[in-house]
Protein backbone atom coordinates (compact mmCIF):
# COMPACT_ATOMS: atom_id res chain seq x y z
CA UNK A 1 100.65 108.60 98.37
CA UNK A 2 97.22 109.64 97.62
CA UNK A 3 96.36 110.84 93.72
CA UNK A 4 93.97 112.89 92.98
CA UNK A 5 91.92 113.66 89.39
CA UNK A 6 91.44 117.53 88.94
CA UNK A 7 89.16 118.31 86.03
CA UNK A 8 90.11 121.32 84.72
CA UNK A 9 87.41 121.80 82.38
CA UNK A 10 84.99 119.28 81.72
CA UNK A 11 83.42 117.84 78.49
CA UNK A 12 79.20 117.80 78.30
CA UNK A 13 78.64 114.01 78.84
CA UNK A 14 81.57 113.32 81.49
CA UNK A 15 80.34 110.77 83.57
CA UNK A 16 82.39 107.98 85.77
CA UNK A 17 81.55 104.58 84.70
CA UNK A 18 81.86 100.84 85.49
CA UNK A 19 79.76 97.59 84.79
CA UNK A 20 77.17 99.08 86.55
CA UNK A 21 74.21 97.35 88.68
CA UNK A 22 72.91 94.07 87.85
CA UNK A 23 69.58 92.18 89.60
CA UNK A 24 68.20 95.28 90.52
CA UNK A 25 65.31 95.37 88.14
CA UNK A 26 63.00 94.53 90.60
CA UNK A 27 63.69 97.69 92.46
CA UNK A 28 63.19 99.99 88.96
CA UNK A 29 67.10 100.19 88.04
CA UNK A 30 68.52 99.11 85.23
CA UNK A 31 71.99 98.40 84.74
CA UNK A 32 73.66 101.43 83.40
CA UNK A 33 77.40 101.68 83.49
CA UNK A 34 79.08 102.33 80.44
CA UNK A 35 78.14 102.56 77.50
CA UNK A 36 80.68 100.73 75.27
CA UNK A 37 81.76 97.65 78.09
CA UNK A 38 84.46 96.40 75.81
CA UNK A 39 86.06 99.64 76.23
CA UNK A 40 86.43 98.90 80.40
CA UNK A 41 88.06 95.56 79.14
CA UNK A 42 90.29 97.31 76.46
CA UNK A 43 91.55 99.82 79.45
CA UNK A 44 91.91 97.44 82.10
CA UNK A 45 94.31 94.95 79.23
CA UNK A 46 96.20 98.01 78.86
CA UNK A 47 96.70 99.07 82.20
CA UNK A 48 97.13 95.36 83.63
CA UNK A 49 94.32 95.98 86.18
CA UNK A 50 90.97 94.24 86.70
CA UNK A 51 87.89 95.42 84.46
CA UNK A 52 85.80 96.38 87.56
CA UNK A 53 87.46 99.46 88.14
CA UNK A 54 85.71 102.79 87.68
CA UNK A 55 87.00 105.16 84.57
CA UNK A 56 85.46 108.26 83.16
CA UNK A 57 83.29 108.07 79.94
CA UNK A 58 83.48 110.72 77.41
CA UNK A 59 80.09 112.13 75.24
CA UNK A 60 81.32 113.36 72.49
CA UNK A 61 84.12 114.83 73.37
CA UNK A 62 86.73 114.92 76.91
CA UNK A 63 88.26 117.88 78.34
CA UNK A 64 91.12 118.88 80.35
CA UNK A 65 92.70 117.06 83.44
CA UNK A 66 95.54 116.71 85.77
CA UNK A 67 96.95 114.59 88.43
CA UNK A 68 98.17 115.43 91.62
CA UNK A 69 100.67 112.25 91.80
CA UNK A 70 102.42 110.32 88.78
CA UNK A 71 100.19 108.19 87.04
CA UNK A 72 99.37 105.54 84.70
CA UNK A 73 96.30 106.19 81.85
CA UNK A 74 94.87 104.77 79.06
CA UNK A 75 92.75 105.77 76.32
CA UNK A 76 89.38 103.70 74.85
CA UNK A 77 86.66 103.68 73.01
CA UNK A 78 85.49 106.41 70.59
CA UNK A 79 88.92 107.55 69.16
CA UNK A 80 89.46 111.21 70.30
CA UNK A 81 91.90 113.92 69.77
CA UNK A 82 94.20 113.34 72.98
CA UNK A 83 97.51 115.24 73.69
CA UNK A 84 99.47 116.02 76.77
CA UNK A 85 101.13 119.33 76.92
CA UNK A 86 100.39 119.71 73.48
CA UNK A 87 102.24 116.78 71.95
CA UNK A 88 99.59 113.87 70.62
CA UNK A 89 98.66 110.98 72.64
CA UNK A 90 97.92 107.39 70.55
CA UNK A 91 94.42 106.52 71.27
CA UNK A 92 94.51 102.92 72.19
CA UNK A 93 96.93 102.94 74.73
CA UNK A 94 98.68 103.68 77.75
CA UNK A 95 100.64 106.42 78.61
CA UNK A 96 102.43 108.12 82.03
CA UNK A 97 101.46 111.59 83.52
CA UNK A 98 103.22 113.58 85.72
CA UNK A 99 101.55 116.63 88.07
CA UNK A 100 102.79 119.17 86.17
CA UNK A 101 101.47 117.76 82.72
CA UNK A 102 97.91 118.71 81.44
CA UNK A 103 95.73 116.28 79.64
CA UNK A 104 93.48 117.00 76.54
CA UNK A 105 91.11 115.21 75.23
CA UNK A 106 89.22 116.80 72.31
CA UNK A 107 86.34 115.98 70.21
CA UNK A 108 85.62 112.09 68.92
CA UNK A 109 86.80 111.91 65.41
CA UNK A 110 84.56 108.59 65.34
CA UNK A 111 81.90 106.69 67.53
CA UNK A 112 80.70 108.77 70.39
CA UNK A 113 81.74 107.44 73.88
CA UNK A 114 85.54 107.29 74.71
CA UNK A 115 87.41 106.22 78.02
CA UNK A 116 89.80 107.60 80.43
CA UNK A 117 90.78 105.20 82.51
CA UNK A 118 93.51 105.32 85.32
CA UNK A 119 95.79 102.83 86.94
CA UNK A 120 93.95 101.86 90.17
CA UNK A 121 90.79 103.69 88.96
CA UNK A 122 88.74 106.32 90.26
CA UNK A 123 87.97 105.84 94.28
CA UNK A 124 84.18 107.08 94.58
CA UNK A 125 82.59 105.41 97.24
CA UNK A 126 80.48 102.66 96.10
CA UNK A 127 76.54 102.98 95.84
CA UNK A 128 74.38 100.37 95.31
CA UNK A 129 77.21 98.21 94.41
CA UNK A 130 79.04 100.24 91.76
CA UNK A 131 80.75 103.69 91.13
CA UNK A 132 78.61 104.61 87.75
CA UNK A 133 76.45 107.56 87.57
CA UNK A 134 73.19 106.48 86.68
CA UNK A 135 71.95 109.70 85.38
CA UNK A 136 68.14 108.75 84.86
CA UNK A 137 68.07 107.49 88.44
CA UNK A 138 69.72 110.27 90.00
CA UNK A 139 72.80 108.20 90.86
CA UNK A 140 75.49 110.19 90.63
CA UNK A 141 76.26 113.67 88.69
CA UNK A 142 77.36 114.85 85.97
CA UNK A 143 81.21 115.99 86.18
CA UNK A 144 81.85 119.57 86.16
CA UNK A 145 85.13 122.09 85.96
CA UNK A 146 87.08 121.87 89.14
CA UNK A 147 86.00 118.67 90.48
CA UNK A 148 88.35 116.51 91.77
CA UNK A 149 88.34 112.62 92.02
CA UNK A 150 90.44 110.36 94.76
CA UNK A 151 92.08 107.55 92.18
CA UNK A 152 93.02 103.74 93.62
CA UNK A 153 95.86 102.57 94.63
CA UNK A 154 98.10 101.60 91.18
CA UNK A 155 99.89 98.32 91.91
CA UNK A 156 100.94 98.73 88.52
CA UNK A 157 104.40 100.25 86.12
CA UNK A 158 104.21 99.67 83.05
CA UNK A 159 103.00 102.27 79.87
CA UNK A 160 103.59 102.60 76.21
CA UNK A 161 101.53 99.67 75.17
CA UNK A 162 99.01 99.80 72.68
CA UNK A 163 96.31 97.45 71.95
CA UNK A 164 94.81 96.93 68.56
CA UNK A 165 91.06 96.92 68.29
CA UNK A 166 88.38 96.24 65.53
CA UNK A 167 86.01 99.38 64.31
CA UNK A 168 82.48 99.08 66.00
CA UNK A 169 82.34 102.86 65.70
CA UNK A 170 80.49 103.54 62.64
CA UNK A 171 77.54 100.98 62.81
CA UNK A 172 77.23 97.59 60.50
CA UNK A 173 74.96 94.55 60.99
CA UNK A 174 73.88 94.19 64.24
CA UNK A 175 72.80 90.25 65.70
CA UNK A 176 69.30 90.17 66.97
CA UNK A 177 67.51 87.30 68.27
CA UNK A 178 63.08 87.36 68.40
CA UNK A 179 61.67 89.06 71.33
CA UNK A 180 58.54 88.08 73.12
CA UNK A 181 56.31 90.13 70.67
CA UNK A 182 58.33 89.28 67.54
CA UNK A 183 55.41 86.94 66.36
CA UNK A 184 52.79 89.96 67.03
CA UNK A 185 54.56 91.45 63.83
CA UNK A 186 53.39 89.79 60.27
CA UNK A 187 55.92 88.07 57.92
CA UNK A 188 55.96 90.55 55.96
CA UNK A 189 57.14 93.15 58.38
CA UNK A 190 60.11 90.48 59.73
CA UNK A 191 61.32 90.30 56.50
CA UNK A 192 61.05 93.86 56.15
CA UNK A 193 62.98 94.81 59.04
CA UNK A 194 65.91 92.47 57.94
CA UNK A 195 66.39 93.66 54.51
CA UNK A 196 65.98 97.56 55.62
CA UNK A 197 69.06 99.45 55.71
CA UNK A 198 68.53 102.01 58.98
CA UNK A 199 70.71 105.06 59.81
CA UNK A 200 71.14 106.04 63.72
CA UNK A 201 68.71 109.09 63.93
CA UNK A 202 70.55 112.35 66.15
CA UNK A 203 67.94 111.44 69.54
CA UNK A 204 69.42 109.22 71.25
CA UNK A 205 71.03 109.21 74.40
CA UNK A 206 72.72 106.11 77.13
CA UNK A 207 69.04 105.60 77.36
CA UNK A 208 68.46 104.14 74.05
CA UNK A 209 68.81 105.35 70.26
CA UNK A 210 66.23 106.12 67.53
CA UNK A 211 66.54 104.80 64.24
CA UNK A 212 65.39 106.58 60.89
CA UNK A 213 64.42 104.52 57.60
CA UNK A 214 62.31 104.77 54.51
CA UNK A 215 59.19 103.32 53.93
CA UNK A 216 55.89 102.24 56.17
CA UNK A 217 56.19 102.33 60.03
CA UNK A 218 56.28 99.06 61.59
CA UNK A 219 53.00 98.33 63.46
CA UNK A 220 51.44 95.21 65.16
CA UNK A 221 47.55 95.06 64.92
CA UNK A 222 46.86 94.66 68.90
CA UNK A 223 49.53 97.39 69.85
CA UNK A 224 47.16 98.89 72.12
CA UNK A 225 46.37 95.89 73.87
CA UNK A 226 50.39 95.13 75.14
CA UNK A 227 50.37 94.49 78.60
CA UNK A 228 53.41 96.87 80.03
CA UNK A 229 56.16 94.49 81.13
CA UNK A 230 60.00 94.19 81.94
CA UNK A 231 62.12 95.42 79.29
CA UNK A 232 66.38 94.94 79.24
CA UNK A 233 68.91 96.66 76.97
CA UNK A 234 69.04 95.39 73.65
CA UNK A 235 65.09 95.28 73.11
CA UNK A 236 64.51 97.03 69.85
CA UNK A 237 61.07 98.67 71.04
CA UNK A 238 58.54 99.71 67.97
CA UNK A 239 57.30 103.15 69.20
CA UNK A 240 54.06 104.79 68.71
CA UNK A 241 55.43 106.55 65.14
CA UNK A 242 56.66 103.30 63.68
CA UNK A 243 60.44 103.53 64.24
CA UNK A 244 62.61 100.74 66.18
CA UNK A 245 63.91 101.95 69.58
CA UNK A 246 66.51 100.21 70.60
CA UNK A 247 67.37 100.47 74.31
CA UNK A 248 70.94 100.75 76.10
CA UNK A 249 71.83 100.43 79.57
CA UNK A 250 70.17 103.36 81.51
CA UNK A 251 66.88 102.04 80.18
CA UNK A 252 63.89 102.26 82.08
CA UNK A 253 62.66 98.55 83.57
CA UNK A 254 59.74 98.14 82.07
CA UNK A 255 57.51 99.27 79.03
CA UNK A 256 54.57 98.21 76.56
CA UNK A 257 55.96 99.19 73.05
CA UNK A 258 56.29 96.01 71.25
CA UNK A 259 59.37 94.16 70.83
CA UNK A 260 60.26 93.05 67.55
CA UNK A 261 63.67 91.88 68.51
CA UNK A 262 66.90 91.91 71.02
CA UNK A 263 69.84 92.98 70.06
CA UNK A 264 72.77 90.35 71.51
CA UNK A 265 74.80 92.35 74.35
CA UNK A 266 77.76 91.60 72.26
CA UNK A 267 76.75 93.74 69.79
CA UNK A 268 75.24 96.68 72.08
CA UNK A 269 78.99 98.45 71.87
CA UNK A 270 78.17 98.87 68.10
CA UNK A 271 74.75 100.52 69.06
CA UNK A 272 76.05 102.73 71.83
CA UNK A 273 79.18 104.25 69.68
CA UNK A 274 77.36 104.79 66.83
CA UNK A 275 77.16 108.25 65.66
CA UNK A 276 74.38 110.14 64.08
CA UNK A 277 73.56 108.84 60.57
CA UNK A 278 75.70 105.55 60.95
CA UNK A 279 73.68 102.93 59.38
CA UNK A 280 72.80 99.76 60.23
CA UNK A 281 71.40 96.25 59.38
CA UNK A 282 69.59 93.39 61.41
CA UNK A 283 70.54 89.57 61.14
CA UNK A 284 68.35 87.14 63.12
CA UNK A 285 69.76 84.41 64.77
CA UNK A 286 68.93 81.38 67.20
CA UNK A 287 69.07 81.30 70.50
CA UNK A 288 71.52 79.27 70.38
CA UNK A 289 73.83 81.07 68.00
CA UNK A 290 72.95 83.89 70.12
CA UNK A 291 74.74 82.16 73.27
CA UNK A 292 77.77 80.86 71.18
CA UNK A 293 78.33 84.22 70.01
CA UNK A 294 78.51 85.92 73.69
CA UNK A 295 80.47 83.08 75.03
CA UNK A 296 82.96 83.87 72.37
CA UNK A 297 83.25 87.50 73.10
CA UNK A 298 83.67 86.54 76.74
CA UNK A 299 86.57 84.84 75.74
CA UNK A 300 88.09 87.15 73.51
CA UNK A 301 87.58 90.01 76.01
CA UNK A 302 89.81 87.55 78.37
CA UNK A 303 92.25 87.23 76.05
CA UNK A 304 92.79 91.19 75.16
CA UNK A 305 95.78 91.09 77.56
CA UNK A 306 97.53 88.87 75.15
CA UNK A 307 97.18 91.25 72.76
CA UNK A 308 98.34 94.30 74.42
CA UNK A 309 102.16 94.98 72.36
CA UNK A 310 104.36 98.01 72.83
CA UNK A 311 103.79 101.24 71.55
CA UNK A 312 106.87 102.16 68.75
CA UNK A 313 105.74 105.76 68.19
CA UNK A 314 106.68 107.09 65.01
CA UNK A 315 110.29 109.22 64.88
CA UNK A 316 108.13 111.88 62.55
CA UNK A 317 105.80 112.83 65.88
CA UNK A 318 108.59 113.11 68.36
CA UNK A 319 109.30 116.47 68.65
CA UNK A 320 111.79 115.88 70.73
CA UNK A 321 113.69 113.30 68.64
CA UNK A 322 117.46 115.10 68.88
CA UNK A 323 117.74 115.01 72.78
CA UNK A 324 117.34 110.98 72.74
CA UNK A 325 120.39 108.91 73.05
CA UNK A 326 119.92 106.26 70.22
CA UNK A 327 123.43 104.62 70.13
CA UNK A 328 125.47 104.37 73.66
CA UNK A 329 128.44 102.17 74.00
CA UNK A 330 130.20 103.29 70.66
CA UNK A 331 134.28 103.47 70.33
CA UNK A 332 136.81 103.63 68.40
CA UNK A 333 137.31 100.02 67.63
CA UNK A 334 140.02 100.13 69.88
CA UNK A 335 140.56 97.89 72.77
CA UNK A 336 140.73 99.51 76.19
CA UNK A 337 145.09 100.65 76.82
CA UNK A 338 145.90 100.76 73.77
């Protein structure tokens, strides 16, 4: 049976998303894709599916949808007022739909980017390798009211499961290892930049954010004399005013701001979901610590299925709690002919 995605009013950032493009650089694309990648893990543990499947990312804030067929969802990232036909959706976790059911998804009540993900995923045709819009590029589009997206075939049965996840929504210290210009920046200015407390400043976009602090810019003496060169998410650029940059996935490829620093991809989800004034802190590590600590999150990302657990929902927020049969099989004690 095919299913079909109707958006019935869209949200202002609505975008569909995947891991995006990698080795590309060459050609001027970054990798985009989603924002928060822990989120497409997260979805794809709830929904039992494989994390290369396309969902849709929400800025801010979702909309309204509907399905054509019965299907399987789940709900990521950014926490987000969610109900379905009024009645309140756990964030977190997956739930059924049916075609006469409508789908809300309001604004984030923390981070910024949350996830709508479907059991066999949304069916665009591939470009370049992958299903994500890649906005700066010209990839893809930005979702509008009345569109309507073919969804994959759900192998799939189960829902109600719910999937408990550590906050990376409102900043924290963020793991940074030295750049190739790190050493252009004096002593003085490293430790600097590790004991200053920053806040995420409101421009930012899946480009890269801006971050606000007190106190002298940051500067390097030969700034002028930086050779433009291939930059990757992560790199925490020093722009023109004095102010760290730090760059997501929809990046451009290459630039000539100095570097002070990369932020370890582990940590980008922290970065991305951050809302305005969210502060933050820098830690450097090694190399070497830098590795250990992706190689774990690899792991735990492959172990999120063993986490998934069912969803008791609480008797307070069924509305509905009198028309369920609780106790079946009761008598009166005695045996049957008696």
């Amino acid at each position: 049976m095919n299913r079909t995605l109707i958006i019935l009013r869209a949200g202002p950032g609505l975008t569909v998303q995947d891991h995006g493009r990698s080795g590309l650089l060459d050609r001027g694309l970054s990798v985009g894709g989603a924002a928060d990648q822990r989120a497409l893990a997260e979805g794809a543990a709830l929904l039992g599916q494989g994390a290369q499947l396309a969902a849709l990312e929400m800025a801010g804030m979702g909309g309204e949808f509907a399905v054509t067929a019965s299907s399987r969802i789940a709900l990521t990232g950014a926490p987000m007022r969610a109900t379905l036909d009024g009645e309140p959706l756990v964030w977190n976790a997956s739930h059924a739909i049916a075609p006469s059911q409508r789908l809300s998804i309001g604004p984030a009540t923390s981070g910024v980017y949350g996830y709508l993900h479907f059991g066999g995923g949304i069916d665009l045709p591939p470009q370049m390798g992958a299903r994500s819009a890649h906005l700066t590029a010209g990839i893809g589009a930005l979702l509008a009211d009345g569109d309507r997206l073919a969804l994959g075939e759900d192998t799939g049965t189960l829902t109600g499961l719910i999937l408990p996840v550590e906050d990376r929504f409102s900043g924290g210290s963020l793991r940074v290892v030295p750049s190739i210009q790190t050493e252009n920046f004096s002593k003085a200015d490293h430790q600097r930049f590790a004991q200053t407390e920053f806040t995420r400043d409101p421009r930012g976009n899946r480009m890269g954010v801006r971050l606000a602090f007190e106190g002298a810019p940051f500067q390097v003496e030969d700034q002028l004399g930086i050779v433009s060169e291939i930059i990757v998410p992560g790199d925490i650029q020093i722009t023109g005013d004095g102010a760290p940059f730090i760059l997501l996935g929809e990046c451009q490829t290459i630039g000539g701001y100095p570097r002070i620093a990369t932020v370890i991809p582990t940590d980008l989800p922290r970065v991305a979901q951050a809302a305005p004034g969210a502060a933050f802190s820098f830690e450097f590590i090694t190399r070497a610590e830098g590795f250990a600590a992706i190689k774990a999150d690899a792991e735990a990302r492959a172990a999120l299925s063993s986490r998934v657990a069912p969803l008791v929902r609480d008797p307070r927020d069924i509305s509905d709690l009198l028309s369920y049969d609780f106790i079946s099989g009761v008598t009166d004690g005695k045996a049957e002919g008696e």
